[in-house]
Protein backbone atom coordinates (compact mmCIF):
# COMPACT_ATOMS: atom_id res chain seq x y z
CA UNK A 1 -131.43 -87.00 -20.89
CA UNK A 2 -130.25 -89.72 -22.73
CA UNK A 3 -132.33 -93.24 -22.10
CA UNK A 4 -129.32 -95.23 -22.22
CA UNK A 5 -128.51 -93.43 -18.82
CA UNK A 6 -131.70 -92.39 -17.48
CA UNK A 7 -132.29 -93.90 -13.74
CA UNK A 8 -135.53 -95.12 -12.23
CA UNK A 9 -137.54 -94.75 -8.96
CA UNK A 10 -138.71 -97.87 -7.79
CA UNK A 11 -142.12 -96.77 -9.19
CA UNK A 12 -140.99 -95.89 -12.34
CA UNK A 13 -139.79 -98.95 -13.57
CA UNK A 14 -142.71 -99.94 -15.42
CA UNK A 15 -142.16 -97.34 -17.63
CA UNK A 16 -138.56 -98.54 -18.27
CA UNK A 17 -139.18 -100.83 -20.90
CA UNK A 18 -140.89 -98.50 -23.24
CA UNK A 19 -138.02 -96.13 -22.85
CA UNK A 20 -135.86 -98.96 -23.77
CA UNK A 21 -138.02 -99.96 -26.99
CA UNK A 22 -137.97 -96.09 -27.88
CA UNK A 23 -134.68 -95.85 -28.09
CA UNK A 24 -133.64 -99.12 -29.97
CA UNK A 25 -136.33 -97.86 -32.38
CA UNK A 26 -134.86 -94.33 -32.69
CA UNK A 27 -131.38 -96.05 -32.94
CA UNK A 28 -133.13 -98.25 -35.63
CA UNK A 29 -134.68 -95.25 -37.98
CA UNK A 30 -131.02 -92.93 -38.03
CA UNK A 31 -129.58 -96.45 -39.08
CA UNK A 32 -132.13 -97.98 -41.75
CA UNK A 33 -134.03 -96.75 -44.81
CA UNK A 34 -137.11 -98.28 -42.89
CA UNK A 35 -139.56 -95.56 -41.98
CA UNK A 36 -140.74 -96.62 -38.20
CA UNK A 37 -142.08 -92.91 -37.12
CA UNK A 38 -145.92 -94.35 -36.10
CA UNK A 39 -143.91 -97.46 -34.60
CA UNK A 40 -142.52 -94.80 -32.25
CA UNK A 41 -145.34 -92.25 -31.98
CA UNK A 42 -147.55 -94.81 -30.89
CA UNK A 43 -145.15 -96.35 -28.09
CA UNK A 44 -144.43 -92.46 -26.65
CA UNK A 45 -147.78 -92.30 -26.31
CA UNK A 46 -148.20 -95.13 -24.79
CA UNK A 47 -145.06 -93.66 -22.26
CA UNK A 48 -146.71 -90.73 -21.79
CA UNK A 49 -150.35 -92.20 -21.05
CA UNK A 50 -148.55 -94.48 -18.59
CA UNK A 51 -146.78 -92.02 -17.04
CA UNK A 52 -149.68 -89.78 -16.46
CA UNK A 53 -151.39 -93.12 -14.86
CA UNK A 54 -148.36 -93.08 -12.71
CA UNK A 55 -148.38 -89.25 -11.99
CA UNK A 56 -151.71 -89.25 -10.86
CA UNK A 57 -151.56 -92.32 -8.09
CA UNK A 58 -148.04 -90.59 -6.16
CA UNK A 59 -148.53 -89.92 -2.32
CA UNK A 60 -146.25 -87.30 -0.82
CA UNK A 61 -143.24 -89.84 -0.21
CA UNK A 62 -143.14 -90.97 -3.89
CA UNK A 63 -143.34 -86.58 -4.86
CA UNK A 64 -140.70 -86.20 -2.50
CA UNK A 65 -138.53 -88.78 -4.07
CA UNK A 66 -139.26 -87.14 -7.59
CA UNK A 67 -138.27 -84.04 -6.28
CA UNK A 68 -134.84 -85.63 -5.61
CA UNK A 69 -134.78 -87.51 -8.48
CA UNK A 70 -131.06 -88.02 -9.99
CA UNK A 71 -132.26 -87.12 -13.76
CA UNK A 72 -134.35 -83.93 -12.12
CA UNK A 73 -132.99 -80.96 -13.93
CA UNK A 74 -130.59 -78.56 -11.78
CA UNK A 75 -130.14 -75.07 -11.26
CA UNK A 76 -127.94 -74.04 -14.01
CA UNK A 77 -129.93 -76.60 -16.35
CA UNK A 78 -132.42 -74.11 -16.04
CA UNK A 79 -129.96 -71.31 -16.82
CA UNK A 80 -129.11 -72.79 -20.11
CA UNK A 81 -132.57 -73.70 -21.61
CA UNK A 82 -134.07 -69.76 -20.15
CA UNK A 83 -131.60 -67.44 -19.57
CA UNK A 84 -129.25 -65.90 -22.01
CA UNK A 85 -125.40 -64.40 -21.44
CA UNK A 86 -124.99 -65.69 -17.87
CA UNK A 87 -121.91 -64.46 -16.43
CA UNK A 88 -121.34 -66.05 -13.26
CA UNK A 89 -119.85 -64.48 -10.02
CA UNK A 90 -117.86 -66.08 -7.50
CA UNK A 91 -116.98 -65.51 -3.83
CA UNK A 92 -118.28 -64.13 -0.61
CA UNK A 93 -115.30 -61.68 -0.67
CA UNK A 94 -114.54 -63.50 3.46
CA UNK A 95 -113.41 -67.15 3.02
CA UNK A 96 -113.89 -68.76 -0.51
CA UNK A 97 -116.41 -69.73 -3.30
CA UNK A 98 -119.61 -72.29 -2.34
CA UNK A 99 -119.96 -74.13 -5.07
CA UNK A 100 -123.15 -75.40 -3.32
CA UNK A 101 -124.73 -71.85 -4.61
CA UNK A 102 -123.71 -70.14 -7.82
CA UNK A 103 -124.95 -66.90 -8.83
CA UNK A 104 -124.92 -64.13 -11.34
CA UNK A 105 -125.68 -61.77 -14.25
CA UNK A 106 -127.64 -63.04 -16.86
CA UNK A 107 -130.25 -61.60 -20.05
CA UNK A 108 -133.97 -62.76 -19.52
CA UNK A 109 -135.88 -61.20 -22.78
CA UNK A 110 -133.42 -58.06 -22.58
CA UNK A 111 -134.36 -57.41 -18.67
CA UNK A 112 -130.70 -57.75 -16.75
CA UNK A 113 -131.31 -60.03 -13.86
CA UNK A 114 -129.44 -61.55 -11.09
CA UNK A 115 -129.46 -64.95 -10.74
CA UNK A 116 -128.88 -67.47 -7.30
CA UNK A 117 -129.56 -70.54 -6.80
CA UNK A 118 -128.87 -74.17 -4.98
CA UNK A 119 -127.00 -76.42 -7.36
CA UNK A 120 -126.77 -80.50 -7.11
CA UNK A 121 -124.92 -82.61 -8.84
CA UNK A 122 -126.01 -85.28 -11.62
CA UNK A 123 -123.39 -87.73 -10.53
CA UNK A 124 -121.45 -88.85 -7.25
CA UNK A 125 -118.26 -86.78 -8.82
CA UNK A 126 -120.48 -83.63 -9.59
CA UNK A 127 -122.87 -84.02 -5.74
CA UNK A 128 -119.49 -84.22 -3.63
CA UNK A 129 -118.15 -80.84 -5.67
CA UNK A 130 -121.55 -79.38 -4.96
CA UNK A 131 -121.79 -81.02 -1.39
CA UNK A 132 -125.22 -82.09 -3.07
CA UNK A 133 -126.43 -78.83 -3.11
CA UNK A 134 -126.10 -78.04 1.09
CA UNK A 135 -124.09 -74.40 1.29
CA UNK A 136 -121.72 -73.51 3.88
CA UNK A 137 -121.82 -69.80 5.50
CA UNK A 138 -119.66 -68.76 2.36
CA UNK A 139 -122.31 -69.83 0.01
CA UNK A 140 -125.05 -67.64 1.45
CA UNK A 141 -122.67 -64.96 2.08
CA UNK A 142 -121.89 -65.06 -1.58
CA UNK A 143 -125.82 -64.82 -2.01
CA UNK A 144 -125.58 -62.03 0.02
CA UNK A 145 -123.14 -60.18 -2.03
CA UNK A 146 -124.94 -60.81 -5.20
CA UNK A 147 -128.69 -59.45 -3.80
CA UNK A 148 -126.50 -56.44 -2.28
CA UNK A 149 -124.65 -55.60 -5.99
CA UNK A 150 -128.28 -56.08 -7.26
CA UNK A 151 -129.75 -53.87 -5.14
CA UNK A 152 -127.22 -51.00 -6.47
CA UNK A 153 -128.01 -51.71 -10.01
CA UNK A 154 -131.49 -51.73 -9.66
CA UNK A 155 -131.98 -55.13 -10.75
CA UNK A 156 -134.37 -57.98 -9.91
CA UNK A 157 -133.00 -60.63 -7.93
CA UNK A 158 -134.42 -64.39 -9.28
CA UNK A 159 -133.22 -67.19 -6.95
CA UNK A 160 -134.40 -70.97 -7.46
CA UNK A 161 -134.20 -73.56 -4.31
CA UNK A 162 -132.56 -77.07 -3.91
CA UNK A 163 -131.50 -77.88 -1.21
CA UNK A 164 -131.88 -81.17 1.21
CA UNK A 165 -130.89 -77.93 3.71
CA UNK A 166 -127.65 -76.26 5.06
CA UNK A 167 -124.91 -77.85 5.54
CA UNK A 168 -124.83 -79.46 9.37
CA UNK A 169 -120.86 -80.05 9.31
CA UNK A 170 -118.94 -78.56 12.34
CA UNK A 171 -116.88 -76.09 9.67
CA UNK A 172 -120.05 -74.89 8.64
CA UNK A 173 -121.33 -74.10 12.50
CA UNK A 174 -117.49 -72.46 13.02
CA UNK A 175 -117.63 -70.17 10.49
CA UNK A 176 -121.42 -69.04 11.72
CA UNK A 177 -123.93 -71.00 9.48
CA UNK A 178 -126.58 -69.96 11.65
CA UNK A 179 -125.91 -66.10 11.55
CA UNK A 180 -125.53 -65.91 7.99
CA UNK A 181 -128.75 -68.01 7.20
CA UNK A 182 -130.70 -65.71 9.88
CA UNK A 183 -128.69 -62.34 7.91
CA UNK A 184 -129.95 -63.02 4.77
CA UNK A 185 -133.38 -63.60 5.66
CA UNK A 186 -133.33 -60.22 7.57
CA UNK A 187 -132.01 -57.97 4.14
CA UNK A 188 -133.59 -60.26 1.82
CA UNK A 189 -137.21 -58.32 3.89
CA UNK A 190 -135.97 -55.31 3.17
CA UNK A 191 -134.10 -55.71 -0.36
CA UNK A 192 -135.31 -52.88 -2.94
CA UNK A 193 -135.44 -54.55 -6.04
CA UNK A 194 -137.94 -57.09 -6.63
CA UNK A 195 -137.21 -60.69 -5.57
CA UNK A 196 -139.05 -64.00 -7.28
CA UNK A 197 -138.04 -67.32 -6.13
CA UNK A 198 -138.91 -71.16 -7.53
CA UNK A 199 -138.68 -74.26 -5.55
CA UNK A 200 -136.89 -76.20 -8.45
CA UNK A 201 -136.73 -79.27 -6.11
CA UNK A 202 -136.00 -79.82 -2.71
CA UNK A 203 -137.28 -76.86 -0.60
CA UNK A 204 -135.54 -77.74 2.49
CA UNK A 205 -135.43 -75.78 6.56
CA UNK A 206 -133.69 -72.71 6.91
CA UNK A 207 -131.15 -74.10 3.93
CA UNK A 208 -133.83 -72.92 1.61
CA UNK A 209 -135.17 -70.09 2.81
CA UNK A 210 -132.20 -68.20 3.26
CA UNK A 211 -132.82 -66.87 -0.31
CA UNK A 212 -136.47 -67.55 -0.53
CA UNK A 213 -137.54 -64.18 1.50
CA UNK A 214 -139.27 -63.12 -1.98
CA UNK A 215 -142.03 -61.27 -3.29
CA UNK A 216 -143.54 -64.22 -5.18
CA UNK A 217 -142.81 -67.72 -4.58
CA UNK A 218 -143.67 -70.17 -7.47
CA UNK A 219 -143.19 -74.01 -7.03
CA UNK A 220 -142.63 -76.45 -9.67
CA UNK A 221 -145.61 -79.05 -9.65
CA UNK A 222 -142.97 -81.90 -8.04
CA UNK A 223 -140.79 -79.85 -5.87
CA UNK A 224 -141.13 -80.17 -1.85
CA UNK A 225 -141.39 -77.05 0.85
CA UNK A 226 -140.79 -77.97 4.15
CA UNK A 227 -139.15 -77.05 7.78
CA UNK A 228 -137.76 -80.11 7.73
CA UNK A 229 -137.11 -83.44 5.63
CA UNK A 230 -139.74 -86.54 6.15
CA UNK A 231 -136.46 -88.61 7.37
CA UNK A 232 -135.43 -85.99 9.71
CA UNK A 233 -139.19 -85.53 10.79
CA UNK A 234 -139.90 -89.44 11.61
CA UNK A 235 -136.81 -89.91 13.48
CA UNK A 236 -138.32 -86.77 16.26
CA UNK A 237 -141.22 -87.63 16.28
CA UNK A 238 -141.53 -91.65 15.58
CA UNK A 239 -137.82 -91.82 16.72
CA UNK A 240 -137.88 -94.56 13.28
CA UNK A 241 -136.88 -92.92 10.23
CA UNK A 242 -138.99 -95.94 8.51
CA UNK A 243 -142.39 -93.53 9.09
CA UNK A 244 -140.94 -91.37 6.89
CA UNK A 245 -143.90 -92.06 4.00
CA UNK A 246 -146.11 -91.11 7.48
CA UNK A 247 -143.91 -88.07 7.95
CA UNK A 248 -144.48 -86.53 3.92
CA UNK A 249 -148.45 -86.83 4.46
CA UNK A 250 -148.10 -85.19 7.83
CA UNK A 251 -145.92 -82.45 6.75
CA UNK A 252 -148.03 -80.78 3.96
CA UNK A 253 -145.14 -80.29 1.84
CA UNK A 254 -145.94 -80.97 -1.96
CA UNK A 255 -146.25 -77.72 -4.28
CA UNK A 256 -150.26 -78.33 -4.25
CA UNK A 257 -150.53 -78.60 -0.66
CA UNK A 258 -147.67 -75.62 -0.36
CA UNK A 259 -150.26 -73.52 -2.54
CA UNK A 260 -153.05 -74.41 -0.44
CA UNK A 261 -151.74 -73.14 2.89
CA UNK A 262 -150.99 -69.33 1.01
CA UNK A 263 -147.21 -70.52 1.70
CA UNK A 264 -146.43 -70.39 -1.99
CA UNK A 265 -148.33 -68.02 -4.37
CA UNK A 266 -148.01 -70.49 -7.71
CA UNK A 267 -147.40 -73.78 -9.13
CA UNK A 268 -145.56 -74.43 -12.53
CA UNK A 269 -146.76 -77.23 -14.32
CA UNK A 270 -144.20 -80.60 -15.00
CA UNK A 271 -144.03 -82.73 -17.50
CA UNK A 272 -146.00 -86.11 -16.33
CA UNK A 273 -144.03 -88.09 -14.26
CA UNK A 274 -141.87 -85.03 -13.33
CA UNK A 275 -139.36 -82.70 -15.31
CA UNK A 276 -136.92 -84.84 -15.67
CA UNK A 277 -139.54 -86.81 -18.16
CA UNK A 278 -139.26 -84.08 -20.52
CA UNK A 279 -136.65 -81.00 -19.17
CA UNK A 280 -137.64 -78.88 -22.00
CA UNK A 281 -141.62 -78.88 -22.02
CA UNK A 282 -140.49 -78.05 -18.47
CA UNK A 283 -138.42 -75.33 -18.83
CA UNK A 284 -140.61 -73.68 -20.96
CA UNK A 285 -143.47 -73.92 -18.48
CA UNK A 286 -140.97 -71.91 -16.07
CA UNK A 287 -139.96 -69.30 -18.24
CA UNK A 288 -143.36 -68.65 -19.06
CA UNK A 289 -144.33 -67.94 -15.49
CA UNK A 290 -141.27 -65.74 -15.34
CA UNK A 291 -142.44 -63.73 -18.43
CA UNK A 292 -145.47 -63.18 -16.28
CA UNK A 293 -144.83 -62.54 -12.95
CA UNK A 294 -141.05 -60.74 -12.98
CA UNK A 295 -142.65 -57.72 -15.12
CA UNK A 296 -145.45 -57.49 -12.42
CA UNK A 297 -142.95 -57.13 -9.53
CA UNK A 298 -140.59 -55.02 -11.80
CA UNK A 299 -143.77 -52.12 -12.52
CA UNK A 300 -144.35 -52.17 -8.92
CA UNK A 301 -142.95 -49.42 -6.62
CA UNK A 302 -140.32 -49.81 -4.56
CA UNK A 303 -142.44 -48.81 -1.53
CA UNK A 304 -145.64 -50.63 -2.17
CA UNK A 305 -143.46 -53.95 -3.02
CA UNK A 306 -141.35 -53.51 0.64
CA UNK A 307 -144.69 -53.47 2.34
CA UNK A 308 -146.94 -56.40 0.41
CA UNK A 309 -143.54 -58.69 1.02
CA UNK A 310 -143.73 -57.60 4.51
CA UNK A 311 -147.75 -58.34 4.69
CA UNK A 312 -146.96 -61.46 2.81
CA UNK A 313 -144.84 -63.04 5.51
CA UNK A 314 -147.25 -61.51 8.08
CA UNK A 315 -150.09 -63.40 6.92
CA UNK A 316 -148.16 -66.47 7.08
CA UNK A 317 -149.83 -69.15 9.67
CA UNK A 318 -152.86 -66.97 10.41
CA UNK A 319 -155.74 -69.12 11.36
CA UNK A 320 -158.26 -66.44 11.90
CA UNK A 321 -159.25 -62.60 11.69
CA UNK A 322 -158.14 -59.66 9.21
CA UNK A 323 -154.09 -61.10 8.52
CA UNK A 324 -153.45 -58.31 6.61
CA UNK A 325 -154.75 -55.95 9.24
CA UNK A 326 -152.85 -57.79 11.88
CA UNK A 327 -149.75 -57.31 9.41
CA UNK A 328 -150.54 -53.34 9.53
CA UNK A 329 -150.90 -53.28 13.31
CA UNK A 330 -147.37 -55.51 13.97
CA UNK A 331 -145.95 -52.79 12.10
CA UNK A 332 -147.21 -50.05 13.57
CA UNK A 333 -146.37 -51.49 17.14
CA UNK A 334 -143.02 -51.99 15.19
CA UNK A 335 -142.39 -48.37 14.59
């Protein structure tokens, strides 16, 4: 991200200044003979202590607003700095392309893998092409297709969330937003090729987990998982969307507090401050996880990963007894 451009949260903007001396410095040394290296060294560490300072005070509001932050990298900024030879697909094959979800075929250390995922805009131009990252039916129909054509190919299916939710327009509820959420959820269960899923950002209602039925769900340490957004949350319950800072506590929906209720299965570690701080440190974190857990589901087979993801949504919200025996038994009465 270049500092000339990069945007601040409100409690950010202490760190602005140093990001501004940085780069007049930088500026400075490709100019001049001068040699100002320490000069800058000392002030990025001085950013970096700070933001750690910063990092470490955040209540679930302020991790919510990172998780939306403007700079935060997207979907297919991801793609670029961890996949290689994405090809993307377009289409749901019904109505037209979502450009709220993109998919396809990419490379990931010679394993062919499908990707999907929620993409936002960095800009007001690039959020209204992406509808800031909300899908319409076509866009998890497209989904759809992909997981389907990776299925056949007996490929795993990677798919990274961002999304405020789906889209609540009335074209959306026409063309059956609420069937095709509810029909991916349903094959996604039963999909026979492995299926990892990271909260990039915004983890947001049935938006986000119509292609987050997975086998392993990792969150990025900033992202946000929840049925519903602290806005939408305060103005139910509080009927004042100004509780929303009383709404993120309430909700349990940071990655650490995600992890804790054995909703997600791992965090990836940020930069401080958030990945938009430093996209590549970042990035790598993510792909490392990949390189861990994606050959792990890949060895696994087929029938022994169908019934851990179905014990792993089974287990979900148990307060008490044997989950995993209560799993067995609801499928059993199933059969």
């Amino acid at each position: 991200m270049d500092l000339g451009r990069r945007r601040y949260l409100e409690f950010e903007k202490p760190l602005q200044d140093l990001d501004e001396q940085i780069a007049k410095l930088k500026e400075l040394k490709l100019q001049g003979n001068v040699d100002i290296s320490s000069e800058i060294r000392d002030l990025e560490e001085k950013a970096l202590s700070l933001s750690k300072s910063i990092s470490r005070g955040l209540n679930a509001y302020q991790k919510v607003q990172i998780s939306r932050h403007p700079d935060r990298p997207n979907f297919l900024g991801y793609v670029k700095l961890i996949f290689d030879d994405f090809v993307e697909l377009h289409g749901d094959r019904n109505f037209r392309d979502d450009p709220a979800i993109v998919g396809g075929l990419a490379q990931f250390n010679g394993q062919s893998v499908m990707l999907i995922g929620h993409q936002k805009g960095q800009n007001t131009q690039e959020n209204m092409l992406r509808n800031f990252g909300m899908p319409r039916p076509e866009g998890y129909r497209k989904a759809l297709r992909l997981m389907s054509l990776a299925e056949r190919w007996e490929i795993p299916v990677l798919t990274f969330v961002d999304t405020p939710g789906a889209y609540p327009g009335l074209d959306a509820e026409e063309r059956g937003q609420a069937e095709a959420i509810a029909k991916n959820i349903m094959v996604m269960s039963g999909l026979r090729v492995p299926i990892l899923t990271t909260i990039l950002g915004e983890g947001g209602s049935g938006g986000a987990l119509a292609i987050a039925v997975c086998d392993r769900l990792m969150m990025m340490e900033y992202s946000t998982y929840s049925v519903i957004s602290p806005e939408g949350c305060a103005a139910i319950t509080w009927k004042d969307g100004k509780f929303a800072e009383q709404a993120a506590e309430a909700l349990r929906l940071t990655a650490p507090q995600v992890l804790d209720l054995g909703v997600a299965d791992l965090l990836v570690p940020e930069a401080p401050g958030g990945a938009h701080r430093d996209r590549g440190f970042s990035a790598q974190n993510l792909k490392e996880a990949i390189e861990k857990n994606l050959p792990q589901l890949i060895a696994k087979d087929v029938e022994q990963l169908l019934a851990e993801r179905y014990e792993k949504f089974r287990r979900l919200g148990c307060l008490s007894g044997d989950a995993s025996g209560q799993a067995k038994n609801a499928k059993r009465n199933r059969k």
